[in-house]
Protein backbone atom coordinates (compact mmCIF):
# COMPACT_ATOMS: atom_id res chain seq x y z
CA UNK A 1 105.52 88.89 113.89
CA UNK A 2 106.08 92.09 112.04
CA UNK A 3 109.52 90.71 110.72
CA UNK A 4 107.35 87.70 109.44
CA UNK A 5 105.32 90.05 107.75
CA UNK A 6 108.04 92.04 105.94
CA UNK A 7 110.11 88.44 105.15
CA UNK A 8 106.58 87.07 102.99
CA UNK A 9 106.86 90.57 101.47
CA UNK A 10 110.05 90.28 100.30
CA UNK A 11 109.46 86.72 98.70
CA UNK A 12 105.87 88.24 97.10
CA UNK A 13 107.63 90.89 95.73
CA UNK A 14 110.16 88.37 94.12
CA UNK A 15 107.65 85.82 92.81
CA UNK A 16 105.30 89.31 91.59
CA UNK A 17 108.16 90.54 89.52
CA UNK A 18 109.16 87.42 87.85
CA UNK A 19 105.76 87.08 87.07
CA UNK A 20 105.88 90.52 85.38
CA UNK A 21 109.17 89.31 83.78
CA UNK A 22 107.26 86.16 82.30
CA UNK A 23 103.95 88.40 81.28
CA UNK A 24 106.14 90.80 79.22
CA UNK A 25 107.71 87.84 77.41
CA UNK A 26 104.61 85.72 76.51
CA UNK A 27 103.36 89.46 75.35
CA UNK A 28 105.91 89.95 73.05
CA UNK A 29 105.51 86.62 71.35
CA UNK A 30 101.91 86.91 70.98
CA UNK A 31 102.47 90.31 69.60
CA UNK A 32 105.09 88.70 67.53
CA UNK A 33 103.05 86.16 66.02
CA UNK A 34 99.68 88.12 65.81
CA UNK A 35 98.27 89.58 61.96
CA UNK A 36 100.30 92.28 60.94
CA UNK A 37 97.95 94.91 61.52
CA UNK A 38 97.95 94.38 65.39
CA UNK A 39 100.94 92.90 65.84
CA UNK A 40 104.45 91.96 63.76
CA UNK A 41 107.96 92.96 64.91
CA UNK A 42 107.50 96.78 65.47
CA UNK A 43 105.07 95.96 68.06
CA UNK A 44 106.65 93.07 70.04
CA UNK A 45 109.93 95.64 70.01
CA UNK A 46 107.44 98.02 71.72
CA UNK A 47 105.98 95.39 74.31
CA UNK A 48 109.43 94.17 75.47
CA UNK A 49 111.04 97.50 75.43
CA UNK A 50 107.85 99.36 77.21
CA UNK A 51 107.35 96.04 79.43
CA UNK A 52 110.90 95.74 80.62
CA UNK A 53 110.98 99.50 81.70
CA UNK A 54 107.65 98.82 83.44
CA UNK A 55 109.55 96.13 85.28
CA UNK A 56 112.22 97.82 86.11
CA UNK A 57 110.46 100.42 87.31
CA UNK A 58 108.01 98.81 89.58
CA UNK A 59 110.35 96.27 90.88
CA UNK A 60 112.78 98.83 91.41
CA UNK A 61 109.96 101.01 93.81
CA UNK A 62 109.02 97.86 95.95
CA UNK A 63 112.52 96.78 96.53
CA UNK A 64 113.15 100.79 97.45
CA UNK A 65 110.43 100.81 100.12
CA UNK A 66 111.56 97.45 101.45
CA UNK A 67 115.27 98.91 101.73
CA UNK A 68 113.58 102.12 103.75
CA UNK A 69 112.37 99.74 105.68
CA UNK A 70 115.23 98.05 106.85
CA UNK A 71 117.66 101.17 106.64
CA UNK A 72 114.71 102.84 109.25
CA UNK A 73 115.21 99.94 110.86
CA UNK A 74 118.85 99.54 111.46
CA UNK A 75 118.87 103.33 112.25
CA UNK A 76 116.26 102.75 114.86
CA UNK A 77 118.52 100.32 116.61
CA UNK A 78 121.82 102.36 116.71
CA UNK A 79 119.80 105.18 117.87
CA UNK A 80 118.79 103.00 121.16
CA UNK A 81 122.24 101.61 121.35
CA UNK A 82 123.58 105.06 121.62
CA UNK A 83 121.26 106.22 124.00
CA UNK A 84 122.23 102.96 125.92
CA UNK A 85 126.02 104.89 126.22
């Protein structure tokens, strides 16, 4: 059950940061296309550079704690096989 759990994580985190992916694109477009004194070039730069870090960075920590996960995991299971020996 708890594997189930962790396997619908893995997918939500994949669908949540292609979602992210897409929201930082439409919001450097509409920056792009908004009055110049909101929006114009400089500022859709700014979304898609500031956006894409925020990506990377958030994606990046969820996939860590799902990788902690497994490696505790895997470590938990060579520890029993050992004391099997």
């Amino acid at each position: 059950m708890r594997d189930l759990f962790i396997g619908l994580f893995e997918k939500l985190v994949g669908v949540f940061v292609i979602l992210i992916c897409i929201g930082v694109l439409v919001g450097t477009v509409v920056a792009f296309l908004a009055p110049a004194p909101n929006g114009g070039p400089l500022a859709a730069v700014a979304i898609l550079i500031g956006g894409s870090v925020y990506a990377i960075l958030i994606g990046g920590m969820m996939y860590l704690f799902l990788g902690v996960y497994h490696n505790t995991k895997r470590t938990a299971e060579a520890i029993e096989e050992l004391a099997k020996r």
